[in-house]
N, C-alpha and C. Protein backbone atom coordinates (compact mmCIF):
# COMPACT_ATOMS: atom_id res chain seq x y z
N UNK A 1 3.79 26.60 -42.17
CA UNK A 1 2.52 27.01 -42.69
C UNK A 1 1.77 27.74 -41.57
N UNK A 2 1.44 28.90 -42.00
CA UNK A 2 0.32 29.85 -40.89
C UNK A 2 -1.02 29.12 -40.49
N UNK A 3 -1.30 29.50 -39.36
CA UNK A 3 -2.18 28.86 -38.90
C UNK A 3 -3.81 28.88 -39.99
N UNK A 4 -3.86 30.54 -40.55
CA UNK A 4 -5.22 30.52 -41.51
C UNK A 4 -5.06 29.22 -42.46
N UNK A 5 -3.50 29.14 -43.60
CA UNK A 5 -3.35 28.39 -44.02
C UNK A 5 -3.47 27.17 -43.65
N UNK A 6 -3.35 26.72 -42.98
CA UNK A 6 -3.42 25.29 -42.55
C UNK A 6 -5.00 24.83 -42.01
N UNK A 7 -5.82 25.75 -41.47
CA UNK A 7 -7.26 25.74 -41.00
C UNK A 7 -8.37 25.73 -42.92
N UNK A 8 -7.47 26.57 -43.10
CA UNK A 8 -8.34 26.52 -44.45
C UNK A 8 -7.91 25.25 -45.40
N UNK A 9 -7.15 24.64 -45.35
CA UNK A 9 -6.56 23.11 -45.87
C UNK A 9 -7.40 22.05 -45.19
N UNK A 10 -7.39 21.98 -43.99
CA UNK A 10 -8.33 21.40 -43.32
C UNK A 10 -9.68 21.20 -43.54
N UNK A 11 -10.40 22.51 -43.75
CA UNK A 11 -11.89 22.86 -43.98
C UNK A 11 -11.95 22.23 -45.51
N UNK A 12 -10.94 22.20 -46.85
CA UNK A 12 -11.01 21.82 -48.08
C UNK A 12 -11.16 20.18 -47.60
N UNK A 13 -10.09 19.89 -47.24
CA UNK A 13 -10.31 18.22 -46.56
C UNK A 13 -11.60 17.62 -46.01
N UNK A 14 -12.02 18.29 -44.83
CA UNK A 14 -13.13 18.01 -44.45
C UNK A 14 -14.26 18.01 -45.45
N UNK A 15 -14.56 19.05 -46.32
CA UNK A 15 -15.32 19.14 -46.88
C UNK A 15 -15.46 18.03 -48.33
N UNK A 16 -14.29 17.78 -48.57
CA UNK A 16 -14.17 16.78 -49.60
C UNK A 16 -14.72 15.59 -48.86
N UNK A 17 -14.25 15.04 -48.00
CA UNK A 17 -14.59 13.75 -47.05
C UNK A 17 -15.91 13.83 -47.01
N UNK A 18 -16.79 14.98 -46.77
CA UNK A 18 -18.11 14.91 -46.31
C UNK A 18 -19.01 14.62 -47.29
N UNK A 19 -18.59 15.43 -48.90
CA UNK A 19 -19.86 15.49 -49.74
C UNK A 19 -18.89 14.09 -50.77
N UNK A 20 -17.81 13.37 -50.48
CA UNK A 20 -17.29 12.19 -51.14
C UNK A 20 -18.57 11.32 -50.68
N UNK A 21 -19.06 10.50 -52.17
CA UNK A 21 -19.57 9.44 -52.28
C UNK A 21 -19.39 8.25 -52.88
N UNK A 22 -18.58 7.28 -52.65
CA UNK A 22 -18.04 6.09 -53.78
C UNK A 22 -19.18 5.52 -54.27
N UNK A 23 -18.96 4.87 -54.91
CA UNK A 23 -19.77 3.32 -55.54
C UNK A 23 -19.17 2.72 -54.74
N UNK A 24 -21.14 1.78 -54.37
CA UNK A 24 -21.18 0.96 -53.73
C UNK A 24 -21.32 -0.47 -54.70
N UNK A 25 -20.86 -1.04 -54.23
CA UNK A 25 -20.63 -2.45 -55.31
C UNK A 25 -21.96 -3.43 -54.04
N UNK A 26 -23.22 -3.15 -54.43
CA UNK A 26 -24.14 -4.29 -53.89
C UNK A 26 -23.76 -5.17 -54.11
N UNK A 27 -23.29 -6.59 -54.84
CA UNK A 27 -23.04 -7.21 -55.35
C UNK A 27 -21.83 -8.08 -54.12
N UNK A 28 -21.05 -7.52 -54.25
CA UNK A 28 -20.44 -7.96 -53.11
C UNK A 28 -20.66 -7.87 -51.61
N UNK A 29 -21.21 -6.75 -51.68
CA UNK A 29 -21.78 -6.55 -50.39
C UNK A 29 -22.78 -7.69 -49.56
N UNK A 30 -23.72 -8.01 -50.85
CA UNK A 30 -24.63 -9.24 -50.62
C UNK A 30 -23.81 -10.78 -50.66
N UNK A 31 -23.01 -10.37 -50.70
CA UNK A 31 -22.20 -12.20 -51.00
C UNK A 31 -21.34 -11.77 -49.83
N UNK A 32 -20.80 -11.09 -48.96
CA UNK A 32 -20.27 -11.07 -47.86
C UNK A 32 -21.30 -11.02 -46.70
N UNK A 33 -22.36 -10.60 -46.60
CA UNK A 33 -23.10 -10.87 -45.83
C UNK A 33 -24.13 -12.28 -45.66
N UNK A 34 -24.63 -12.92 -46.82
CA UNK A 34 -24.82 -14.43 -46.85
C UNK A 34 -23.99 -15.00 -46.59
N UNK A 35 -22.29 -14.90 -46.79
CA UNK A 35 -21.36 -15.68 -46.52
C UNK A 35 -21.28 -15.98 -44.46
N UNK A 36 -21.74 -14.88 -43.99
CA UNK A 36 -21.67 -14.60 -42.32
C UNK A 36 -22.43 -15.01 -41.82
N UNK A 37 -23.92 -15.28 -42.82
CA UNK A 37 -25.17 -15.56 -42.42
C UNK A 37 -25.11 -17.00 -42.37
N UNK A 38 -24.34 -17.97 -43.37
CA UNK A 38 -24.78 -19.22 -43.29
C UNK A 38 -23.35 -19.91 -42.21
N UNK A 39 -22.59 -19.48 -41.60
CA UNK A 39 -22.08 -19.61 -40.66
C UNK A 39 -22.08 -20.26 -39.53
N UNK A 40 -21.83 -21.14 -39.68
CA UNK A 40 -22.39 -22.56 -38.43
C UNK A 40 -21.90 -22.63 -36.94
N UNK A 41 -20.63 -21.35 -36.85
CA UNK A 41 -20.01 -21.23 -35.97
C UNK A 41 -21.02 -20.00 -35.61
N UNK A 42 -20.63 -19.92 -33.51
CA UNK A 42 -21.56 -18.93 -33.26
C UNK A 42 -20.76 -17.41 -32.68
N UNK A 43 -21.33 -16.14 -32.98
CA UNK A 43 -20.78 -15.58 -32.85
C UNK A 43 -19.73 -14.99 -31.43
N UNK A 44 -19.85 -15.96 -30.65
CA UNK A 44 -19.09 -15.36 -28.88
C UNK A 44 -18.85 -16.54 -28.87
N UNK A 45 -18.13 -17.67 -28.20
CA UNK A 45 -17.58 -19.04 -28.19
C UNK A 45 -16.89 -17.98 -26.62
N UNK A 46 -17.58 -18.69 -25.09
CA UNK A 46 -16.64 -18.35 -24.03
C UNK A 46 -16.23 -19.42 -23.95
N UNK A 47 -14.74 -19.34 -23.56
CA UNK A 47 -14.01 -20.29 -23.67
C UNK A 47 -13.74 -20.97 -22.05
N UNK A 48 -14.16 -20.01 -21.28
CA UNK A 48 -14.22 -20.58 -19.57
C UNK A 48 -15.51 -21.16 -19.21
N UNK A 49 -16.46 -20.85 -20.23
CA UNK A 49 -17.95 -21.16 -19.40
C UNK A 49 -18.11 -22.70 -18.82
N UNK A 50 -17.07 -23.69 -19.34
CA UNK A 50 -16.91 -25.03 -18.61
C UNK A 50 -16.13 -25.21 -17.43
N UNK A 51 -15.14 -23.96 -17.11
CA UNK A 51 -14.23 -24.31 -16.42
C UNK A 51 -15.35 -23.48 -15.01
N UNK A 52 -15.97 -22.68 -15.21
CA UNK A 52 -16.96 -21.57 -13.67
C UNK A 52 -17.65 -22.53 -13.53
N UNK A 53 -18.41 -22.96 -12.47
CA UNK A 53 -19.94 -22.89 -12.42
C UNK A 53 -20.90 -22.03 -12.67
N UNK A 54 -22.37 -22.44 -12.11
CA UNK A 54 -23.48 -21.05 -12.24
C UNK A 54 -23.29 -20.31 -10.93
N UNK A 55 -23.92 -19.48 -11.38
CA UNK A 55 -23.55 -18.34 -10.04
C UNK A 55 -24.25 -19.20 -8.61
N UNK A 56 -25.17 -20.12 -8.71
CA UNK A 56 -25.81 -20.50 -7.59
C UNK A 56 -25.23 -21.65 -7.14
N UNK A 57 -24.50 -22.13 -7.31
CA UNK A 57 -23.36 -22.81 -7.07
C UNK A 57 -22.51 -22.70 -6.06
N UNK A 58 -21.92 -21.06 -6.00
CA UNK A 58 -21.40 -20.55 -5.42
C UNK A 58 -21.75 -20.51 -3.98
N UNK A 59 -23.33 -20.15 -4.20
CA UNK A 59 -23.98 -19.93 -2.08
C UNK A 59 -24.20 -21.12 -1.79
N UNK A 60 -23.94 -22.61 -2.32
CA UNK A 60 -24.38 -23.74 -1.87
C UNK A 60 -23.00 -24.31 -1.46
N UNK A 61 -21.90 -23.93 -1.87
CA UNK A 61 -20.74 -24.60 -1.17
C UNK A 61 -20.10 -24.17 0.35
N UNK A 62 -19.55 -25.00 0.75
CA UNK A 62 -19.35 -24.42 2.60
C UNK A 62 -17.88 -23.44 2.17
N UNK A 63 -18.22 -22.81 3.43
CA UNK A 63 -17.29 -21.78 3.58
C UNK A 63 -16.32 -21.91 3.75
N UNK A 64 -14.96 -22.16 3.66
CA UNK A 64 -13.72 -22.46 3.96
C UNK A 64 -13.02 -21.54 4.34
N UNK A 65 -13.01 -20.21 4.63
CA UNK A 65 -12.72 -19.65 4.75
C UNK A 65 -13.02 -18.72 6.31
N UNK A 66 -14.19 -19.35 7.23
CA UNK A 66 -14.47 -19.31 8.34
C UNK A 66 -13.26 -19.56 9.22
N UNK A 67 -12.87 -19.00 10.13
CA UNK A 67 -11.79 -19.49 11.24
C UNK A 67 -12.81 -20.10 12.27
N UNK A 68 -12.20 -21.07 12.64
CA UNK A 68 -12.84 -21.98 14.21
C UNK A 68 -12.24 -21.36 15.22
């Protein structure tokens, strides 16, 4: 396929994609989003934050790493 041909296939594509509008089904839309909302779990769970300390932690322990 020549390059016009194929640029002008493209531009039909694009242009379909752009002025395409589905139905929106509110209906579900609203029952998937209450479903997220009443959600007891929280959204980020770090799974190391028990295993670090706080960062200030860090300047209060001795240095081990000093040579005598």
């Amino acid at each position: 396929m020549g390059r016009g041909r194929q640029k002008a296939k493209h531009t039909k594509v694009a242009r379909e994609l752009k002025y395409f509008s589905p139905d929106t089904n509110y209906g579900a839309l609203e029952r998937e989003l209450s479903v997220a909302q009443q959600s007891d779990e929280p959204d980020y769970v770090d799974r190391w934050a028990d295993d670090v300390g706080d960062e200030g932690d860090l300047e209060n322990q001795p240095d081990t790493n000093k040579s005598a």
